[in-house]
PDB file of N, CA and C in Angstrom:
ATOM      1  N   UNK A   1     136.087 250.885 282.727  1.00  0.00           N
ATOM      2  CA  UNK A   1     136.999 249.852 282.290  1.00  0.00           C
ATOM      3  C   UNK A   1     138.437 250.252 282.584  1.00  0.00           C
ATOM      4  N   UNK A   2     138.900 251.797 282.196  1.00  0.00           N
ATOM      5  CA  UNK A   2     140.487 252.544 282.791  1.00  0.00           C
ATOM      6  C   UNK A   2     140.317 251.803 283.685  1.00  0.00           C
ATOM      7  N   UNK A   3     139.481 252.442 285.144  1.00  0.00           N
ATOM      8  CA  UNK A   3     140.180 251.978 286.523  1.00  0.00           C
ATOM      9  C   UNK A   3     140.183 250.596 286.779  1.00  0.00           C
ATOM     10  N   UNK A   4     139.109 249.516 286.248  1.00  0.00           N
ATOM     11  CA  UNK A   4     139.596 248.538 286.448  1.00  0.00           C
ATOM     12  C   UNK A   4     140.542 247.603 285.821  1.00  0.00           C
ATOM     13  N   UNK A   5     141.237 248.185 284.769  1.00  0.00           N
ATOM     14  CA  UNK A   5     142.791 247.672 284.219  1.00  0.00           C
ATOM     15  C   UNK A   5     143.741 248.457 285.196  1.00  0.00           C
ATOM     16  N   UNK A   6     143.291 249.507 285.414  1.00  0.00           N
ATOM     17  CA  UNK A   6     144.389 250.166 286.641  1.00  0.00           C
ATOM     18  C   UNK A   6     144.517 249.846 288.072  1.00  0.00           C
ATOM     19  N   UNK A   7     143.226 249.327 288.543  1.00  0.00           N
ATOM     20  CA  UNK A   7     143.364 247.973 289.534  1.00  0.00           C
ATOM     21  C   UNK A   7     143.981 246.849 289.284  1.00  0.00           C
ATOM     22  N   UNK A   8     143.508 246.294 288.708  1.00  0.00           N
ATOM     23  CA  UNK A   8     144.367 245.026 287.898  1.00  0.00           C
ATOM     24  C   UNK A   8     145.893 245.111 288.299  1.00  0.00           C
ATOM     25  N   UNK A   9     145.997 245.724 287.344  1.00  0.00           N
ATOM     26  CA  UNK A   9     147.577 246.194 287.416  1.00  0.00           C
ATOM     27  C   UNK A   9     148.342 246.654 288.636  1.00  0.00           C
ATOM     28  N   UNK A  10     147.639 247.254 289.567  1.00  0.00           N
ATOM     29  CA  UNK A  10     148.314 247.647 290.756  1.00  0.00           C
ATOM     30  C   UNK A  10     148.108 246.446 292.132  1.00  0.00           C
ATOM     31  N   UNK A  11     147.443 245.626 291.647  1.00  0.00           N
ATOM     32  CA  UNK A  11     147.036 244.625 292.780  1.00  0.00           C
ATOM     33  C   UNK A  11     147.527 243.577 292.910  1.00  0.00           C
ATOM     34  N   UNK A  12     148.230 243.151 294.017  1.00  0.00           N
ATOM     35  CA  UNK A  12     149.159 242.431 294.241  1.00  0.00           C
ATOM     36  C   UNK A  12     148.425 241.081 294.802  1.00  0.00           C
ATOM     37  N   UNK A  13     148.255 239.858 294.269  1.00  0.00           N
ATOM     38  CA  UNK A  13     146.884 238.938 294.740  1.00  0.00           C
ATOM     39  C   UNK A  13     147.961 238.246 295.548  1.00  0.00           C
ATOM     40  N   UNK A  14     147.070 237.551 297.263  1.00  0.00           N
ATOM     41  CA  UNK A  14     147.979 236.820 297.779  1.00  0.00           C
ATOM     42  C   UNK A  14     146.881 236.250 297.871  1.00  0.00           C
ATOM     43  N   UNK A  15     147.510 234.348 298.227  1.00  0.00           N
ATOM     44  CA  UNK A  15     146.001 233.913 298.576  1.00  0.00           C
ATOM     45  C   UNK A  15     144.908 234.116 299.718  1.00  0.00           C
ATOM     46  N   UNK A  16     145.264 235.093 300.746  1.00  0.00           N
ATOM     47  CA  UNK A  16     144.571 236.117 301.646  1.00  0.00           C
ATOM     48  C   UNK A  16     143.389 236.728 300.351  1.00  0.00           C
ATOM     49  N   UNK A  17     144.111 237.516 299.712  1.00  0.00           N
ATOM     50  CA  UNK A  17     143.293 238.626 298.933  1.00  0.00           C
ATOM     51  C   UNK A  17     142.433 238.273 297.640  1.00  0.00           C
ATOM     52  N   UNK A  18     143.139 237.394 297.179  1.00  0.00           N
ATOM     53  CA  UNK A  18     142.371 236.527 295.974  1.00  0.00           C
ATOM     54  C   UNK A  18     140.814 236.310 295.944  1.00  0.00           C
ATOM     55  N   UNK A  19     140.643 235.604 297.141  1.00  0.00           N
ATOM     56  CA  UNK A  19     139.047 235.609 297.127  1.00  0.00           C
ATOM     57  C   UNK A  19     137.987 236.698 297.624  1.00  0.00           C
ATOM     58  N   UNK A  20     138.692 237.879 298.032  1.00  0.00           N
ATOM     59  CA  UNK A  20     138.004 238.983 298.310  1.00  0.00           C
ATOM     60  C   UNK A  20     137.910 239.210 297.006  1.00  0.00           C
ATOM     61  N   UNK A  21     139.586 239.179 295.972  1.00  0.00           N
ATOM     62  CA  UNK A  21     138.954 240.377 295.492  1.00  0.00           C
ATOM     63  C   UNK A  21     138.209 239.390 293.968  1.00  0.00           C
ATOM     64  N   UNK A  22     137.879 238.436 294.344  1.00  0.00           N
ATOM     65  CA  UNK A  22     136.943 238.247 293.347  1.00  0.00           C
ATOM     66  C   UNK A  22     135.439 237.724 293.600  1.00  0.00           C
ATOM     67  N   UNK A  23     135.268 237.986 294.887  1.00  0.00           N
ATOM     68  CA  UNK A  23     133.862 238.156 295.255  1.00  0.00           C
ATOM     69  C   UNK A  23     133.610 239.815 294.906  1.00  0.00           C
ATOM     70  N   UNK A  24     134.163 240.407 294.790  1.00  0.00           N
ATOM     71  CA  UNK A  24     134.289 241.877 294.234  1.00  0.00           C
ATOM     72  C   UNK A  24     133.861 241.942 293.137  1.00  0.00           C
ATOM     73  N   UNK A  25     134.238 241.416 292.540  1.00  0.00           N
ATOM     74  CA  UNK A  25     134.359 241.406 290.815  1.00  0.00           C
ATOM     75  C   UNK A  25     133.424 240.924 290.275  1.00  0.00           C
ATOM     76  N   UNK A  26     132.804 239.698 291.346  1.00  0.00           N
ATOM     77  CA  UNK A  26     131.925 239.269 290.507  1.00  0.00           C
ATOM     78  C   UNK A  26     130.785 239.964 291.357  1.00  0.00           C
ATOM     79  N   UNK A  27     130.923 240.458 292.180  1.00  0.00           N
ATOM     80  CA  UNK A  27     129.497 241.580 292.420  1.00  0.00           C
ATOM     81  C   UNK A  27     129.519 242.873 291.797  1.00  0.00           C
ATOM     82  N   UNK A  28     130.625 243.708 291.536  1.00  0.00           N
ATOM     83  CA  UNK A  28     130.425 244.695 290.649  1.00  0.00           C
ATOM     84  C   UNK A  28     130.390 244.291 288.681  1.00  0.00           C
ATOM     85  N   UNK A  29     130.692 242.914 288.821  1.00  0.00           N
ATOM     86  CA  UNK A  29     130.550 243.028 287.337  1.00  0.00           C
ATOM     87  C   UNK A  29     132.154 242.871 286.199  1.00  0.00           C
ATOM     88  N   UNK A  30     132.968 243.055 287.179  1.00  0.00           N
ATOM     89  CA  UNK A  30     134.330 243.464 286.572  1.00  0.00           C
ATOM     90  C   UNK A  30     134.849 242.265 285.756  1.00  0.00           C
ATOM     91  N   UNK A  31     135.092 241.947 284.982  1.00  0.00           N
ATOM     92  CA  UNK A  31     135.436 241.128 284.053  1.00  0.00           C
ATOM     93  C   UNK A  31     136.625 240.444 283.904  1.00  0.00           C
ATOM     94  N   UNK A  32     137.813 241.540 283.856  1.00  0.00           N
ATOM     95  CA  UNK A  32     138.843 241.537 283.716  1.00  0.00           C
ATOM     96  C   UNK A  32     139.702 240.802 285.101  1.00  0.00           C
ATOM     97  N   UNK A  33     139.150 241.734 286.368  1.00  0.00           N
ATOM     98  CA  UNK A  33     139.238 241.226 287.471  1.00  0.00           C
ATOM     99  C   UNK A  33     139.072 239.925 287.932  1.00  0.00           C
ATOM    100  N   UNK A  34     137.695 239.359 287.820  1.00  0.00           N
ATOM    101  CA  UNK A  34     137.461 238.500 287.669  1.00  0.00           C
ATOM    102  C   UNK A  34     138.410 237.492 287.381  1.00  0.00           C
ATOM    103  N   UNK A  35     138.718 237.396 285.977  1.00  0.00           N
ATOM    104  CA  UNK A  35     139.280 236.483 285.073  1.00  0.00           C
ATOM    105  C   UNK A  35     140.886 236.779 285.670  1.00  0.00           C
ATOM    106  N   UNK A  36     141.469 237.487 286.278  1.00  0.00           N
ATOM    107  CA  UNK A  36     142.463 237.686 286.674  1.00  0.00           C
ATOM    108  C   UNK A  36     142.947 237.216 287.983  1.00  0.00           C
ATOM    109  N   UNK A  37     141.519 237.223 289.136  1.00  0.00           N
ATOM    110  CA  UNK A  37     141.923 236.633 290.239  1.00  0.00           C
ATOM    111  C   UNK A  37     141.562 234.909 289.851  1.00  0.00           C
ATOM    112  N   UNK A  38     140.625 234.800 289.309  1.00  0.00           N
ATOM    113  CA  UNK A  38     140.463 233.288 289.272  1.00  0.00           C
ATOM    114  C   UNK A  38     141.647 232.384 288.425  1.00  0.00           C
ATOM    115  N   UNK A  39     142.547 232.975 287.476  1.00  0.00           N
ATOM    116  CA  UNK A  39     143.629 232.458 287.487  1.00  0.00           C
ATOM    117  C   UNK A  39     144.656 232.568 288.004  1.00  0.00           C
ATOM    118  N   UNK A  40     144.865 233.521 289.405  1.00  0.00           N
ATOM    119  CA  UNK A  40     145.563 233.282 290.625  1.00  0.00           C
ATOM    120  C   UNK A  40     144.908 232.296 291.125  1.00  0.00           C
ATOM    121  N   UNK A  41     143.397 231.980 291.496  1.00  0.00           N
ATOM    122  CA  UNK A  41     142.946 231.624 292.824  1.00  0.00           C
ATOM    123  C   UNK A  41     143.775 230.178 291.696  1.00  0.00           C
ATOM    124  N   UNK A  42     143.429 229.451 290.469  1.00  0.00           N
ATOM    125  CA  UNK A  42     143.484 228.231 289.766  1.00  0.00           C
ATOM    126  C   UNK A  42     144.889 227.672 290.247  1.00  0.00           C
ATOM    127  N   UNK A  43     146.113 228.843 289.859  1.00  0.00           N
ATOM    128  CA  UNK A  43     147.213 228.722 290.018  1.00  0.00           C
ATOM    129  C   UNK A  43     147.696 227.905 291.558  1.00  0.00           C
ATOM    130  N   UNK A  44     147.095 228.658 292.405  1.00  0.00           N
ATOM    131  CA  UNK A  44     147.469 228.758 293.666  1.00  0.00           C
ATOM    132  C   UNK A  44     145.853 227.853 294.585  1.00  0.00           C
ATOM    133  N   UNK A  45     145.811 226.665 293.656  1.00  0.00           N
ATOM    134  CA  UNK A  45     144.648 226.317 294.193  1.00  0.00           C
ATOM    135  C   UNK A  45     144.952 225.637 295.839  1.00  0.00           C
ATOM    136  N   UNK A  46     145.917 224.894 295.920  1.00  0.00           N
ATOM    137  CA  UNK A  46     145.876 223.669 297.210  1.00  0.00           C
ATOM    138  C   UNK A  46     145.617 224.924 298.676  1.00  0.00           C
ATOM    139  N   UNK A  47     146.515 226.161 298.017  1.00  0.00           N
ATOM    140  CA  UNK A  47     146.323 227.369 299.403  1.00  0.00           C
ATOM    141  C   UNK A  47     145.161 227.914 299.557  1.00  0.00           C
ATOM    142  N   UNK A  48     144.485 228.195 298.493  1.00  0.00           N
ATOM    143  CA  UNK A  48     143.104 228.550 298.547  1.00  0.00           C
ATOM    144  C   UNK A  48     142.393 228.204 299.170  1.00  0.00           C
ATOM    145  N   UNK A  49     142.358 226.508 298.950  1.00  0.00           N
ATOM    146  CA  UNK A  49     141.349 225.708 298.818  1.00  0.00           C
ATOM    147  C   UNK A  49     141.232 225.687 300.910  1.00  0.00           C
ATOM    148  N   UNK A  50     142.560 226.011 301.255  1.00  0.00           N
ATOM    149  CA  UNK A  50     143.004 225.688 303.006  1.00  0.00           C
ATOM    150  C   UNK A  50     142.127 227.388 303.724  1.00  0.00           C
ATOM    151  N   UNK A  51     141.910 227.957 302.811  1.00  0.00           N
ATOM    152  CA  UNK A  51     141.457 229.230 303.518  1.00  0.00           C
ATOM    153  C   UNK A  51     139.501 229.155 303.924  1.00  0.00           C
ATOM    154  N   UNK A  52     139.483 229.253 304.589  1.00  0.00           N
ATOM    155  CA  UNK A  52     138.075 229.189 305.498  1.00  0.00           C
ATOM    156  C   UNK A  52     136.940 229.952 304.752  1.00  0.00           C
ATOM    157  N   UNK A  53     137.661 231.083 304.547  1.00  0.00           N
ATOM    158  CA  UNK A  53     136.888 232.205 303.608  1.00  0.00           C
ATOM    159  C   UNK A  53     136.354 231.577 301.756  1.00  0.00           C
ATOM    160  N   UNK A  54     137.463 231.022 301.453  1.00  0.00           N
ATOM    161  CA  UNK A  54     137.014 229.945 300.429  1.00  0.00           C
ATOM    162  C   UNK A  54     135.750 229.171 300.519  1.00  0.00           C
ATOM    163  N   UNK A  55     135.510 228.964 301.440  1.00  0.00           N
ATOM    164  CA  UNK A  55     134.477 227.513 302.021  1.00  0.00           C
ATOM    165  C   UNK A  55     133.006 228.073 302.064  1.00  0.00           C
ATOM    166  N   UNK A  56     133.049 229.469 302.018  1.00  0.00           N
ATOM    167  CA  UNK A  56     131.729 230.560 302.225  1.00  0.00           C
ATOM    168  C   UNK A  56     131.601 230.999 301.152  1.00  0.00           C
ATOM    169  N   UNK A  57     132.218 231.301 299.961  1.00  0.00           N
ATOM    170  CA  UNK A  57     132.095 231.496 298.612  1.00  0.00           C
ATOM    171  C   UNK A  57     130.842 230.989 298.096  1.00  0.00           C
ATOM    172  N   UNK A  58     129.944 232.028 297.310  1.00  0.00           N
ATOM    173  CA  UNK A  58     128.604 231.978 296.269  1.00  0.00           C
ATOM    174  C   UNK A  58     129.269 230.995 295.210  1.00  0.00           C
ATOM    175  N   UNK A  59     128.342 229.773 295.192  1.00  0.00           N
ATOM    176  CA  UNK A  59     128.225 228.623 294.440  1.00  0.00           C
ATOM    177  C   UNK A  59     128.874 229.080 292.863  1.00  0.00           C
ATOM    178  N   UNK A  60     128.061 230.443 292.185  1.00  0.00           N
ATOM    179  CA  UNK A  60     128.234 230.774 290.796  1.00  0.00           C
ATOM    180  C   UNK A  60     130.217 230.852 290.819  1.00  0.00           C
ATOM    181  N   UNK A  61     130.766 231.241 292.113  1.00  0.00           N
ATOM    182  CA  UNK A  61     132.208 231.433 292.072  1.00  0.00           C
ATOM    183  C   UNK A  61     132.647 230.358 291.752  1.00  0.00           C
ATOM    184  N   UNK A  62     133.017 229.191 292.116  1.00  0.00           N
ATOM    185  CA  UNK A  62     133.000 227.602 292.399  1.00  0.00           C
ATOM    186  C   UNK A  62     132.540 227.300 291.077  1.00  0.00           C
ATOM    187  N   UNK A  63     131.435 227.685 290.443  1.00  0.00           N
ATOM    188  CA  UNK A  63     131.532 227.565 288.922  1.00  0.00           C
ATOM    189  C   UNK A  63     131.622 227.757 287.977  1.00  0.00           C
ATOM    190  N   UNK A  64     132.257 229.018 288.126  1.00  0.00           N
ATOM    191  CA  UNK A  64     133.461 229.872 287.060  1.00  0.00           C
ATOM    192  C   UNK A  64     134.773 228.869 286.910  1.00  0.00           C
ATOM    193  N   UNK A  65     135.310 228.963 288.297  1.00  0.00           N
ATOM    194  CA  UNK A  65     136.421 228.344 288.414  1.00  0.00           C
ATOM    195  C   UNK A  65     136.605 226.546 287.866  1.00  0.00           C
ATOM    196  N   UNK A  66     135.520 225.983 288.002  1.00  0.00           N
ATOM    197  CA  UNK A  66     135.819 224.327 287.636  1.00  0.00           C
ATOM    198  C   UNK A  66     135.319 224.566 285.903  1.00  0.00           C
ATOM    199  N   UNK A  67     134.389 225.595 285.273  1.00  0.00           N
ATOM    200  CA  UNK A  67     134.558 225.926 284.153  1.00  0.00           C
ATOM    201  C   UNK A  67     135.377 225.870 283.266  1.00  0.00           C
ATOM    202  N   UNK A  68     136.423 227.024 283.604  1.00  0.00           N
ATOM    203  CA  UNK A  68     137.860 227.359 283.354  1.00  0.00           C
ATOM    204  C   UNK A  68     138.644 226.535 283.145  1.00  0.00           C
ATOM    205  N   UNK A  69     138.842 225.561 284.720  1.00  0.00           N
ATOM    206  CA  UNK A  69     139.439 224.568 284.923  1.00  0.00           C
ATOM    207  C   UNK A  69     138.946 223.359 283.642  1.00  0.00           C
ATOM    208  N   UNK A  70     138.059 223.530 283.937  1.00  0.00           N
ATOM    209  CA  UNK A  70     137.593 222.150 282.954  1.00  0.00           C
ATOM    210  C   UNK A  70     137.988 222.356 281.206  1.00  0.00           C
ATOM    211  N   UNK A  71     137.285 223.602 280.653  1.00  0.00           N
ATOM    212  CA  UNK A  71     138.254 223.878 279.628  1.00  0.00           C
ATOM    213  C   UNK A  71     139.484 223.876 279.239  1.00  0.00           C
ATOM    214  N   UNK A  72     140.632 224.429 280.303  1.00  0.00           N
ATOM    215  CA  UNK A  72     141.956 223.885 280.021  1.00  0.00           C
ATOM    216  C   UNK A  72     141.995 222.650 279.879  1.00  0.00           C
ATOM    217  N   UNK A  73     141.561 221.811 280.699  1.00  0.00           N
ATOM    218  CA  UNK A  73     142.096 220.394 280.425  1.00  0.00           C
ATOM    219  C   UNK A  73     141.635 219.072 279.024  1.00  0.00           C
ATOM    220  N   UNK A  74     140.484 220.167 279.050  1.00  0.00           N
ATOM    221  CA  UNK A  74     139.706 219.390 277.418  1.00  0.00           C
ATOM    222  C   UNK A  74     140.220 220.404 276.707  1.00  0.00           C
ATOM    223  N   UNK A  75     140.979 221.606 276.455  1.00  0.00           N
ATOM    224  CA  UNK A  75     141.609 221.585 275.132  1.00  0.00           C
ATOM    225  C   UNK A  75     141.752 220.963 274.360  1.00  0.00           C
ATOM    226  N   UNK A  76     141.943 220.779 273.371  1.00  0.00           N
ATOM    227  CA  UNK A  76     142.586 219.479 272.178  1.00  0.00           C
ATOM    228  C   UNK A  76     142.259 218.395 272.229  1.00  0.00           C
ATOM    229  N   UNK A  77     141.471 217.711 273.204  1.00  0.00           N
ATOM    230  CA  UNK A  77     141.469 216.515 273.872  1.00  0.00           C
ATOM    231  C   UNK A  77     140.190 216.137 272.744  1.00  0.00           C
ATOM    232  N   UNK A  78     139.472 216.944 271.924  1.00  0.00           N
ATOM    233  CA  UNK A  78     138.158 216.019 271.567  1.00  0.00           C
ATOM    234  C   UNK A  78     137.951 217.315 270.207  1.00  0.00           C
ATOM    235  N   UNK A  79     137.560 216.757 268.947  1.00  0.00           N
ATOM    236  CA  UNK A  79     137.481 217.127 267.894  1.00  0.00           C
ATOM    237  C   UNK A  79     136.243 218.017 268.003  1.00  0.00           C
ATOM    238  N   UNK A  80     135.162 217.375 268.337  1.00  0.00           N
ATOM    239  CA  UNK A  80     133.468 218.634 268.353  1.00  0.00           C
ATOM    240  C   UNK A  80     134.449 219.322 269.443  1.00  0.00           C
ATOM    241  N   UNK A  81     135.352 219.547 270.423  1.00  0.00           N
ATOM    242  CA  UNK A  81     135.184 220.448 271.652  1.00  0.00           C
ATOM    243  C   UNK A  81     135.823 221.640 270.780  1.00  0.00           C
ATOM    244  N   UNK A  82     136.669 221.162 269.641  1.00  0.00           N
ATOM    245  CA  UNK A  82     137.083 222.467 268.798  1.00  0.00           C
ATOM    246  C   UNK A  82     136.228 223.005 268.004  1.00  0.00           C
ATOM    247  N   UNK A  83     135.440 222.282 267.339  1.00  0.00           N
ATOM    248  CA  UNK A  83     134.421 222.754 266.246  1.00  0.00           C
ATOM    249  C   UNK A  83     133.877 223.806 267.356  1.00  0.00           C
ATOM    250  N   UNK A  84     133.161 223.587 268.178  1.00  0.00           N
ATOM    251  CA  UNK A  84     132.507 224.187 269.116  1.00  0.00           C
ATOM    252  C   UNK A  84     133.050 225.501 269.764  1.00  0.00           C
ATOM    253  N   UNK A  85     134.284 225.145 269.998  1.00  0.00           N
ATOM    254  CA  UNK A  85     135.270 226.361 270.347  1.00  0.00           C
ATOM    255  C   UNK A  85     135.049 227.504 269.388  1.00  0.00           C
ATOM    256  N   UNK A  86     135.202 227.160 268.034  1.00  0.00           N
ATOM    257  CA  UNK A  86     135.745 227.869 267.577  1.00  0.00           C
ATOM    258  C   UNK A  86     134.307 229.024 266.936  1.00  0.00           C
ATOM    259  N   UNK A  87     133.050 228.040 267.029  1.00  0.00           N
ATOM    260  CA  UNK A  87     131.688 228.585 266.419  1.00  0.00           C
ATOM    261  C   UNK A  87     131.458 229.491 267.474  1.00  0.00           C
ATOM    262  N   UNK A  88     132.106 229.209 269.245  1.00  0.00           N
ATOM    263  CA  UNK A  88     131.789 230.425 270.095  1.00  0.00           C
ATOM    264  C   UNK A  88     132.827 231.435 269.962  1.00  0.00           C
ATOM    265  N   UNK A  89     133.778 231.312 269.424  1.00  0.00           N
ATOM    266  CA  UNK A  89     135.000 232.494 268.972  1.00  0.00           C
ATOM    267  C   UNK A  89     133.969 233.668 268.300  1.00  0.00           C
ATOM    268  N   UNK A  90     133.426 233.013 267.262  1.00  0.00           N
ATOM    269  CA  UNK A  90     132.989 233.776 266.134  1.00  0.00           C
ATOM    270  C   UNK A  90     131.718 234.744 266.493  1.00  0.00           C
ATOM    271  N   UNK A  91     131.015 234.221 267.670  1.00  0.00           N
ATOM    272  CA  UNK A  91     130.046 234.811 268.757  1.00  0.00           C
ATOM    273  C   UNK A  91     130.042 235.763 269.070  1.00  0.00           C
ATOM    274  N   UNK A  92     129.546 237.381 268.400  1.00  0.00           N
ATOM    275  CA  UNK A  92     129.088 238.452 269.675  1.00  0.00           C
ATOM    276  C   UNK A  92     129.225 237.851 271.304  1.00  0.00           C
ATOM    277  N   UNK A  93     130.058 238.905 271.921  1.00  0.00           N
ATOM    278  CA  UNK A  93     129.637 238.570 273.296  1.00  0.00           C
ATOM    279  C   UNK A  93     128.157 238.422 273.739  1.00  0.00           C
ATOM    280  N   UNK A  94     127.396 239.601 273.213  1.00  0.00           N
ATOM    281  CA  UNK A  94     125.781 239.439 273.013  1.00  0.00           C
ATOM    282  C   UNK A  94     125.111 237.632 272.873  1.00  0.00           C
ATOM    283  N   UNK A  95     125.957 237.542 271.896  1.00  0.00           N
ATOM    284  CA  UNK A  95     125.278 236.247 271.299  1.00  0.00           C
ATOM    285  C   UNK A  95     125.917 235.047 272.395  1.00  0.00           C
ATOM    286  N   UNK A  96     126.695 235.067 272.818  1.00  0.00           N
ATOM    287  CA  UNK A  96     127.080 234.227 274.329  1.00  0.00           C
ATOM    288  C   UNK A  96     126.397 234.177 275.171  1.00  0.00           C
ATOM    289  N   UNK A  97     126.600 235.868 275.722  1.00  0.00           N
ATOM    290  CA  UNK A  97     125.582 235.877 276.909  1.00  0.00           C
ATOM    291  C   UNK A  97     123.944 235.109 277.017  1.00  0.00           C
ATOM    292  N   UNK A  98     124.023 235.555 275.379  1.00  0.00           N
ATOM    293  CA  UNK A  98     122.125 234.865 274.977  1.00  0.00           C
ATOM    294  C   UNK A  98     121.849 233.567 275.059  1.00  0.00           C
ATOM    295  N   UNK A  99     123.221 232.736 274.716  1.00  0.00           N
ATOM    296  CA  UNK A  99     122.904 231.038 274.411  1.00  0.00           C
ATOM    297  C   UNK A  99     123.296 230.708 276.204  1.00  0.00           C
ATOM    298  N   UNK A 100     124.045 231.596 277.048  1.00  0.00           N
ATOM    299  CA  UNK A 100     123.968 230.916 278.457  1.00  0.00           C
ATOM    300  C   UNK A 100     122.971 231.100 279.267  1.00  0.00           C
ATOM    301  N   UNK A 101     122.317 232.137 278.732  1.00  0.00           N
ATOM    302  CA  UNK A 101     120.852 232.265 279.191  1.00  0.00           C
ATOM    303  C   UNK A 101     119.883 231.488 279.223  1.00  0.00           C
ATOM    304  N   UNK A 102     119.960 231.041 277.601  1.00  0.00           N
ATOM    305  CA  UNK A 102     118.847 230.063 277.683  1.00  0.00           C
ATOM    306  C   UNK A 102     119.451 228.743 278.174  1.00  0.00           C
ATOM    307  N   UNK A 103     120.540 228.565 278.374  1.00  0.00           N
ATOM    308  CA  UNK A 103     121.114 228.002 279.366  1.00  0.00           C
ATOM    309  C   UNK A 103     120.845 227.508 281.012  1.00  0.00           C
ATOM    310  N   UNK A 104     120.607 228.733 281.151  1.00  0.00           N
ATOM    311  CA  UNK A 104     119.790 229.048 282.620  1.00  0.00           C
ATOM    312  C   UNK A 104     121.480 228.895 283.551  1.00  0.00           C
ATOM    313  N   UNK A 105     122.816 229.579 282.734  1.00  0.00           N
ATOM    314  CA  UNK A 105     124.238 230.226 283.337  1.00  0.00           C
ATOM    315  C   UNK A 105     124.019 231.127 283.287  1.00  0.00           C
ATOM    316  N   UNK A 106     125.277 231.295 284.267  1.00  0.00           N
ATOM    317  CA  UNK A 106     125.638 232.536 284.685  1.00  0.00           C
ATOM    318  C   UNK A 106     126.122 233.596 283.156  1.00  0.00           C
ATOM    319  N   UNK A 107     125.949 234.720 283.297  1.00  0.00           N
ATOM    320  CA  UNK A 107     126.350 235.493 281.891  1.00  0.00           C
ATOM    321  C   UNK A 107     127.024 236.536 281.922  1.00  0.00           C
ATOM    322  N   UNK A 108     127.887 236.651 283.163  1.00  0.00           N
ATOM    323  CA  UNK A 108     128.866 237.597 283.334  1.00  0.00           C
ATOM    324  C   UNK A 108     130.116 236.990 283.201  1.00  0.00           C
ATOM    325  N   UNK A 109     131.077 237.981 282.497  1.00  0.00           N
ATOM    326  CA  UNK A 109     132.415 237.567 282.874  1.00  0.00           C
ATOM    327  C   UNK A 109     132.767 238.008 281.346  1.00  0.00           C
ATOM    328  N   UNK A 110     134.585 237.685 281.005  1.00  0.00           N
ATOM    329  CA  UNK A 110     134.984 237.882 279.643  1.00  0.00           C
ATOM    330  C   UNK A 110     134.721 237.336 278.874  1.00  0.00           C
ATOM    331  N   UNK A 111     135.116 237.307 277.379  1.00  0.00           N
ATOM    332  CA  UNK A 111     134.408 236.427 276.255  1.00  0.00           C
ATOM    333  C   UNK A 111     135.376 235.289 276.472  1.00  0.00           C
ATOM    334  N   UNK A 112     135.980 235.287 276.872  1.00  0.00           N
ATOM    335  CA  UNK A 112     137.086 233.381 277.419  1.00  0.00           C
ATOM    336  C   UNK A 112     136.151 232.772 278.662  1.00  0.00           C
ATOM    337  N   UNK A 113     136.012 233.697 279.145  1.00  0.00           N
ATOM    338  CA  UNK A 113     135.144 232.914 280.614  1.00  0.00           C
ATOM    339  C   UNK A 113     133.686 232.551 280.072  1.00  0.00           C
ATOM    340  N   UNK A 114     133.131 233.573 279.339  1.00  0.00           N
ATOM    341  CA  UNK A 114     131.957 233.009 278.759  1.00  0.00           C
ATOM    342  C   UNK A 114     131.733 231.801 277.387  1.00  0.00           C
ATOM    343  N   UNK A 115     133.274 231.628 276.657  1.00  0.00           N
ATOM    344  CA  UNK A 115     133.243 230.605 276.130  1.00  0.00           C
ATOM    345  C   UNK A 115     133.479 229.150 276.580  1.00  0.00           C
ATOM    346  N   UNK A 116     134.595 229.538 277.909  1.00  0.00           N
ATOM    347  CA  UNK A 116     134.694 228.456 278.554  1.00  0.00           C
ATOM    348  C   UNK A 116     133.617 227.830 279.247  1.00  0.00           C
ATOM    349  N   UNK A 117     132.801 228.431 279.385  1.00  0.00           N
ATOM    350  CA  UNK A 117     131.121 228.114 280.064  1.00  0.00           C
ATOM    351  C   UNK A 117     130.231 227.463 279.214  1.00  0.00           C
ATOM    352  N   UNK A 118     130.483 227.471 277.941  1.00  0.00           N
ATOM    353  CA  UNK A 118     130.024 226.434 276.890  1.00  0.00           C
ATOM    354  C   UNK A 118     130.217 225.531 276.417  1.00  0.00           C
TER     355      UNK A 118
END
């Protein structure tokens, strides 16, 4: 977990590097990473979206990201989306990973990425 906050921190995302380095992340597992390039890649979507290498991206990537995306924008927007929010706050990561399972989601990532997936 050190080195990958010490990656984090030393890595300078351009939208060149963004989607490497979170096909990275999400093949080793890295969490932090993860959740760090995909709110570059979110930020900096229209450039992304123009890169070729984008277009070859594993499906589960593509649905992290409209996840995410989709949670920001239903914030506040709907009364159960808080009740709900807030019963996955209270969630073991354990207990996340378990309900996206039977889910038949993906179950990697931080406890924001895995709540936003619910």
């Amino acid at each position: 977990m050190e080195a990958e906050v010490e990656h984090v921190k030393l890595t300078t995302f351009t939208v060149e590097s963004a989607v490497d380095e979170l096909l990275y992340a999400d093949a080793m597992h890295l969490a932090l990473l993860k959740e760090t390039a995909t709110d570059f890649i979110r930020e900096s979507a229209r450039e992304v979206l123009a890169l070729a290498s984008f277009k070859d991206s594993p499906r589960v990537i593509l649905s992290d990201l409209l996840s995410m995306e989709a949670t920001r924008n239903d914030q506040g927007n709907c009364a159960v989306r808080k009740e709900n929010d807030t019963e996955y706050q209270s969630m073991s990561v354990n207990d996340l990973r378990w309900e996206l399972s039977k889910r038949g989601m993906d179950v990697d990532g931080s406890r924001k990425m895995l709540v936003a997936r619910l």
